[in-house]
Protein backbone atom coordinates (compact mmCIF):
# COMPACT_ATOMS: atom_id res chain seq x y z
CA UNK A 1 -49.78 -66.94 -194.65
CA UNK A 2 -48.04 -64.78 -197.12
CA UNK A 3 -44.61 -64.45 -196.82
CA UNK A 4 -43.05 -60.82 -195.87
CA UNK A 5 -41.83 -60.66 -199.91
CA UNK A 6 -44.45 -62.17 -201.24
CA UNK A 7 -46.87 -59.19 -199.36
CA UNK A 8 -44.32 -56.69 -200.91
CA UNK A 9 -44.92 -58.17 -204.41
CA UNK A 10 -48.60 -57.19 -203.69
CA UNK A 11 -48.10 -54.16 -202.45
CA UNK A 12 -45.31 -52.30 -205.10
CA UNK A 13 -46.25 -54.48 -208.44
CA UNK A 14 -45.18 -51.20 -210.53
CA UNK A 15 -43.41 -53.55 -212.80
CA UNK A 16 -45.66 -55.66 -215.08
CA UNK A 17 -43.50 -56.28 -218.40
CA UNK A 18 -42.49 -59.95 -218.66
CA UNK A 19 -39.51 -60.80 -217.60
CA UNK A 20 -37.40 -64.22 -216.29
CA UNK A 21 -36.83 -62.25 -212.95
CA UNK A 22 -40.22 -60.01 -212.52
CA UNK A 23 -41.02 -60.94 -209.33
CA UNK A 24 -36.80 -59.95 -208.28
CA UNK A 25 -37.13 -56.84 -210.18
CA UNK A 26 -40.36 -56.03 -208.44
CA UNK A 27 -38.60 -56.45 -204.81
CA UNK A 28 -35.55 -54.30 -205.80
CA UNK A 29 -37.57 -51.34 -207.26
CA UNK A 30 -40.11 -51.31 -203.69
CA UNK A 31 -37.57 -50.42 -201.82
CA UNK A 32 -37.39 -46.73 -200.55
CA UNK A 33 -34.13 -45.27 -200.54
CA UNK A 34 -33.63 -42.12 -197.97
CA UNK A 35 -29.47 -42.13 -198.89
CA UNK A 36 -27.21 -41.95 -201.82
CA UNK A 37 -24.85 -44.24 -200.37
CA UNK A 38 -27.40 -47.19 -200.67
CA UNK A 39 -28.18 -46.55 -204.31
CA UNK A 40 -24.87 -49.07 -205.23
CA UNK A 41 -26.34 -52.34 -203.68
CA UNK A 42 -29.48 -51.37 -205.20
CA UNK A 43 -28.30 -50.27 -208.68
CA UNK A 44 -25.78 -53.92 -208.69
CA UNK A 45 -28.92 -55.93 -207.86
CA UNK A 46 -31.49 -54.48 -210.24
CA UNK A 47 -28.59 -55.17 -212.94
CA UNK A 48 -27.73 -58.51 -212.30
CA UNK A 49 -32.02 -59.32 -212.11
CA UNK A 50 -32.62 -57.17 -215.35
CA UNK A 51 -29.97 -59.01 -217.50
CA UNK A 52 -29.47 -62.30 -216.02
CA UNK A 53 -29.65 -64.69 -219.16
CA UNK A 54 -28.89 -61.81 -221.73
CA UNK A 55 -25.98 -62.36 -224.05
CA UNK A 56 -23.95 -60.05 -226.02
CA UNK A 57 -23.09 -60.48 -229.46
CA UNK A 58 -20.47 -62.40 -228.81
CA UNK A 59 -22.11 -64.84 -226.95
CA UNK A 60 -20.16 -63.47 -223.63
CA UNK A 61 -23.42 -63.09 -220.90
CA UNK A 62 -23.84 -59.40 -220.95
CA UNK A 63 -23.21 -58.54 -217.47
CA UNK A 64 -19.91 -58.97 -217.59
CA UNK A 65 -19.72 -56.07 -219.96
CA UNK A 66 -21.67 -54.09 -217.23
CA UNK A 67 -19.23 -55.04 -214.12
CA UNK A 68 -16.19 -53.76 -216.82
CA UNK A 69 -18.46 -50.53 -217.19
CA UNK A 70 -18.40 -50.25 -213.31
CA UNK A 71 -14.57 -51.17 -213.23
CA UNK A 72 -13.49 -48.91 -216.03
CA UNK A 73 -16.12 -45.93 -214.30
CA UNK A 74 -14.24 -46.80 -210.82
CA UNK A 75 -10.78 -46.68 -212.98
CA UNK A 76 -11.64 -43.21 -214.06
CA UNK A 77 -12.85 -42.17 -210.21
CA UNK A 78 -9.90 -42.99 -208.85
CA UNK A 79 -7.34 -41.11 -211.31
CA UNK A 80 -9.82 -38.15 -211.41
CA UNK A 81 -11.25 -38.15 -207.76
CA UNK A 82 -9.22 -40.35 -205.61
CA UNK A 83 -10.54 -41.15 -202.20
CA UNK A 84 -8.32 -40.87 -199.29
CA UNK A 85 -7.36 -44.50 -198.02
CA UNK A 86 -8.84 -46.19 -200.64
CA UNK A 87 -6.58 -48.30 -203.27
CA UNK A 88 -6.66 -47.92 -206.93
CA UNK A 89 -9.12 -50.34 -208.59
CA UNK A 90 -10.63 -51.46 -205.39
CA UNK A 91 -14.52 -50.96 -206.00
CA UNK A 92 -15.57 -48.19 -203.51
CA UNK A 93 -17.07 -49.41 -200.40
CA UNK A 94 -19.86 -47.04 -199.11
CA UNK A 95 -20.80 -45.66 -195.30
CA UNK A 96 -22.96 -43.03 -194.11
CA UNK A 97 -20.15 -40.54 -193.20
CA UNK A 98 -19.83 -38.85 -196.82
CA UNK A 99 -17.64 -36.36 -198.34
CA UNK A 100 -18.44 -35.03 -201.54
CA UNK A 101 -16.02 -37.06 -203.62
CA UNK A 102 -17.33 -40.01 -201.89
CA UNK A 103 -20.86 -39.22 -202.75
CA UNK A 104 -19.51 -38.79 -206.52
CA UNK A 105 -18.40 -42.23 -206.23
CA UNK A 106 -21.63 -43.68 -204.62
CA UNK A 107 -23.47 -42.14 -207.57
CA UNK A 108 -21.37 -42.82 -210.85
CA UNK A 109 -21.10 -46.40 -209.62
CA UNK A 110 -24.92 -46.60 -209.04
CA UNK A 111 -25.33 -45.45 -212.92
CA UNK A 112 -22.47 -48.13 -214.12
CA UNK A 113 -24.52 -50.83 -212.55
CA UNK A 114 -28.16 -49.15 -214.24
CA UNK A 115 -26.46 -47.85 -217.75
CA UNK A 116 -28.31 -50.27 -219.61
CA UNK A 117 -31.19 -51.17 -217.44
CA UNK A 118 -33.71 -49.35 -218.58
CA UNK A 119 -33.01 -49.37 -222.45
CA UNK A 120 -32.85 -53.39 -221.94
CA UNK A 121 -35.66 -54.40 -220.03
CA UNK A 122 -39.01 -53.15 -221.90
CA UNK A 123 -41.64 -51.83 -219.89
CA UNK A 124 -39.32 -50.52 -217.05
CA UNK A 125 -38.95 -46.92 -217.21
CA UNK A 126 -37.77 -44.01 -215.48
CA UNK A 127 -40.85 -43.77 -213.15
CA UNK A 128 -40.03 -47.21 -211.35
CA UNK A 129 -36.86 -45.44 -210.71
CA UNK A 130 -38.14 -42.34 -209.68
CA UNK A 131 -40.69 -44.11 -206.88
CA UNK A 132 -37.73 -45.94 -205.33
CA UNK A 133 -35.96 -41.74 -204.19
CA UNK A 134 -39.28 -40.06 -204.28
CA UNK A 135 -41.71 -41.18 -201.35
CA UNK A 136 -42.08 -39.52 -197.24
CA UNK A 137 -38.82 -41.26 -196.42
CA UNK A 138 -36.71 -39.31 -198.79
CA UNK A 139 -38.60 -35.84 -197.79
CA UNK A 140 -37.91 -35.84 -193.83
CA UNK A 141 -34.33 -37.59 -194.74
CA UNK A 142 -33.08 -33.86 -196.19
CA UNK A 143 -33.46 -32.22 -199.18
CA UNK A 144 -29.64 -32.64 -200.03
CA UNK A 145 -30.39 -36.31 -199.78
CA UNK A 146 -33.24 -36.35 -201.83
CA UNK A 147 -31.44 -33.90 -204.45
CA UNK A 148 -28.77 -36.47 -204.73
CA UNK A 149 -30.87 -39.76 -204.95
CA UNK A 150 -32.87 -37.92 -208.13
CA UNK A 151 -29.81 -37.11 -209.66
CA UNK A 152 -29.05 -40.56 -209.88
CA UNK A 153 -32.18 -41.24 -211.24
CA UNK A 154 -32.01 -38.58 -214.04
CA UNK A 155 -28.58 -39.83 -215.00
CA UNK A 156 -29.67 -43.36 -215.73
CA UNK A 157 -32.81 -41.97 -217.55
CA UNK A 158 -30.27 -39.99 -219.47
CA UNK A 159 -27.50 -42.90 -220.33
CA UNK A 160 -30.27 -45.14 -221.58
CA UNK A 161 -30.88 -44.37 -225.07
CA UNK A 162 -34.97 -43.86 -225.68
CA UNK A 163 -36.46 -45.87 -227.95
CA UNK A 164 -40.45 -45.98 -229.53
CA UNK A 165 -42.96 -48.37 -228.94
CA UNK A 166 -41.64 -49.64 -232.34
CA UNK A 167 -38.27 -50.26 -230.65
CA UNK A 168 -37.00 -47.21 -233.08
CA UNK A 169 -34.50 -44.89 -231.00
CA UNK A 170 -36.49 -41.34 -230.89
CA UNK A 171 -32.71 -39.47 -231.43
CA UNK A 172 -29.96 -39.91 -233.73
CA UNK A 173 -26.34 -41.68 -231.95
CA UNK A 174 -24.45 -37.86 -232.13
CA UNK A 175 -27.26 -36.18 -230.58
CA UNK A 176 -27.61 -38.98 -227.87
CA UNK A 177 -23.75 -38.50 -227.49
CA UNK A 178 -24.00 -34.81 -226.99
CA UNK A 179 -27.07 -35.09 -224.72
CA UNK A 180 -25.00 -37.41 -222.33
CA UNK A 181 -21.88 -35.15 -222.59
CA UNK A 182 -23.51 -32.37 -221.58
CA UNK A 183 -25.41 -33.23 -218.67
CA UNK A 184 -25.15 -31.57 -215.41
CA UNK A 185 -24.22 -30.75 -212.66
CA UNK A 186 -20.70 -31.06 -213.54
CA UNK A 187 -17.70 -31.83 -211.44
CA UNK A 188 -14.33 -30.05 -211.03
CA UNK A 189 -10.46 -30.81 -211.46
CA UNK A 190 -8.82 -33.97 -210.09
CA UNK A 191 -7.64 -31.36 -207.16
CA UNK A 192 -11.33 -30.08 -206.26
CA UNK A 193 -14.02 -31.04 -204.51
CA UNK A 194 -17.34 -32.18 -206.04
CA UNK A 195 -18.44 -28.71 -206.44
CA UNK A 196 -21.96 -28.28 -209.29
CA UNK A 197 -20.56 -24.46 -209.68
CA UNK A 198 -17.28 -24.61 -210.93
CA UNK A 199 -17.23 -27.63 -213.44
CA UNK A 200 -15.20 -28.15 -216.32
CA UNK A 201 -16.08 -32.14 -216.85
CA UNK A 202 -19.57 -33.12 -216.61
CA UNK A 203 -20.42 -36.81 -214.65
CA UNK A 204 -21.54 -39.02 -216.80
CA UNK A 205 -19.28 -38.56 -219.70
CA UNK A 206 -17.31 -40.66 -217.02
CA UNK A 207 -19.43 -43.49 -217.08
CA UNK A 208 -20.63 -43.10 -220.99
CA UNK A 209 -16.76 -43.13 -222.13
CA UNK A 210 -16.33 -46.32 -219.62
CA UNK A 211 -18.79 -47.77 -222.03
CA UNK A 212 -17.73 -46.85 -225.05
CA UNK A 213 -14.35 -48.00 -223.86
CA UNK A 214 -15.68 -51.65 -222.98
CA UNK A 215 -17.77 -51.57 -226.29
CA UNK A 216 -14.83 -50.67 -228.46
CA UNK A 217 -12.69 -53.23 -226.72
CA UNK A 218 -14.99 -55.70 -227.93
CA UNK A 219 -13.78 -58.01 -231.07
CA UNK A 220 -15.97 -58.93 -233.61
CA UNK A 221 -17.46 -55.30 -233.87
CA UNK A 222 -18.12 -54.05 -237.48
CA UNK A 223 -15.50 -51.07 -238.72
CA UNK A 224 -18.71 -48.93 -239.08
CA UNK A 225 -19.08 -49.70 -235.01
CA UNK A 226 -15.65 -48.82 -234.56
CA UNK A 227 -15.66 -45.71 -235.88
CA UNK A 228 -18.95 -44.53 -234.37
CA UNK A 229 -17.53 -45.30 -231.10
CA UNK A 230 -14.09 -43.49 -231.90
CA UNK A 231 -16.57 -40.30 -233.20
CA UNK A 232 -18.16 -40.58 -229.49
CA UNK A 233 -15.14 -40.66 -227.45
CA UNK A 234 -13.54 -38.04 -229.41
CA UNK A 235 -16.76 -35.75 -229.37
CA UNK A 236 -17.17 -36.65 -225.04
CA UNK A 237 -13.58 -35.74 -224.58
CA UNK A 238 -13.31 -32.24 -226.68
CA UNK A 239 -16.80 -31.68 -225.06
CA UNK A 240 -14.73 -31.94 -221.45
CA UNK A 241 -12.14 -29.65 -222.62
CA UNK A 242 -14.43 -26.97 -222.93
CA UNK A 243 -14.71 -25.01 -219.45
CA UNK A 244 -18.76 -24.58 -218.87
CA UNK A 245 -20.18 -21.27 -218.78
């Protein structure tokens, strides 16, 4: 008799690209998520399953550049956003009674975790994403809950550069850069709430400049590299300055 995963498998086989860890991806991506605040566990796993094995070009196994990306992203929370209780550094534990800064932690730490996912792992896309927020569950959970697990969703689709069936990206790096930095809903001043209407930084410049951060860290990068990523940071952060209209 079938085990209970093995039925799941089955059932929710959305991913079919070949892969060390298919059948682990499969699992994580048929799960239904009705709350934001599960989307970190989630996000974690499906990184750790996508790029188990992968190396950077240092050799170093790449996921250790990813749980610096969630670090650096938490870093950033914590000066910007700080959480009441909670201790500088210390990754953000997640419960079901949420405030809004709490639910902009649950959410920038799910897109750490899934920056690279997508742009790493051909044949998963955006719409294996999409199933896991989108489905009954998420409707009679609340729209606010719903709105909140998309937005996730469109965030990582956003962070992970596109690329062509030729493996050719379809934009150039500055207009990727700009597309991040300008994505909304944005999020106010260090001594505001999470509030969409009143934004001067936008929410994933956070987790984009934790990357470039972790990439430009990096030795062994060309000086070309280097300076690309300086040109990023620099264009993020004068982007940030600007108060949106």
């Amino acid at each position: 008799m079938p085990t209970r995963h093995e039925q799941l498998l089955e059932e929710h086989r959305w991913y079919t690209g070949e892969h060390r860890n298919a059948d682990e991806i499969n699992l994580i991506i048929s799960t239904r998520l009705t709350h934001v605040s599960q989307f970190p566990f989630y996000a974690q796993a499906l990184a750790e399953a996508v790029h188990e094995g992968q190396v950077d070009k240092n050799g170093e196994p790449y996921i250790d550049h990813v749980r610096r990306v969630v670090a650096y992203t938490q870093e950033m929370l914590d000066e910007q956003y700080p959480l009441e209780g909670k201790r500088p550094g210390e990754i953000t534990t997640f419960g079901t009674d949420y405030n809004d800064r709490q639910k902009l932690h649950a959410e920038l730490i799910s897109v750490a975790w899934m920056h690279d996912v997508l742009e790493d792992t051909p044949g998963l896309t955006y719409y294996h994403l999409k199933n896991m927020v989108e489905h009954k569950g998420s409707h009679e959970a609340g729209y606010d809950d719903q709105a909140d697990l998309k937005r996730v969703v469109h965030m990582v689709s956003t962070i992970n550069r596109s690329r062509d069936e030729n493996g050719k990206h379809y934009e150039t790096y500055a207009r990727y850069i700009r597309r991040v930095g300008n994505f909304g809903p944005e999020i106010t001043g260090p001594t505001a709430t999470y509030n969409p209407k009143t934004a001067h930084t936008r929410p994933l410049s956070i987790v984009k400049l934790a990357d470039l951060h972790d990439n430009r860290g990096r030795g062994g990068i060309p000086k070309s590299l280097e300076e690309r990523y300086d040109r990023a940071i620099d264009t993020l952060r004068e982007m940030n300055q600007k108060e949106v209209v």
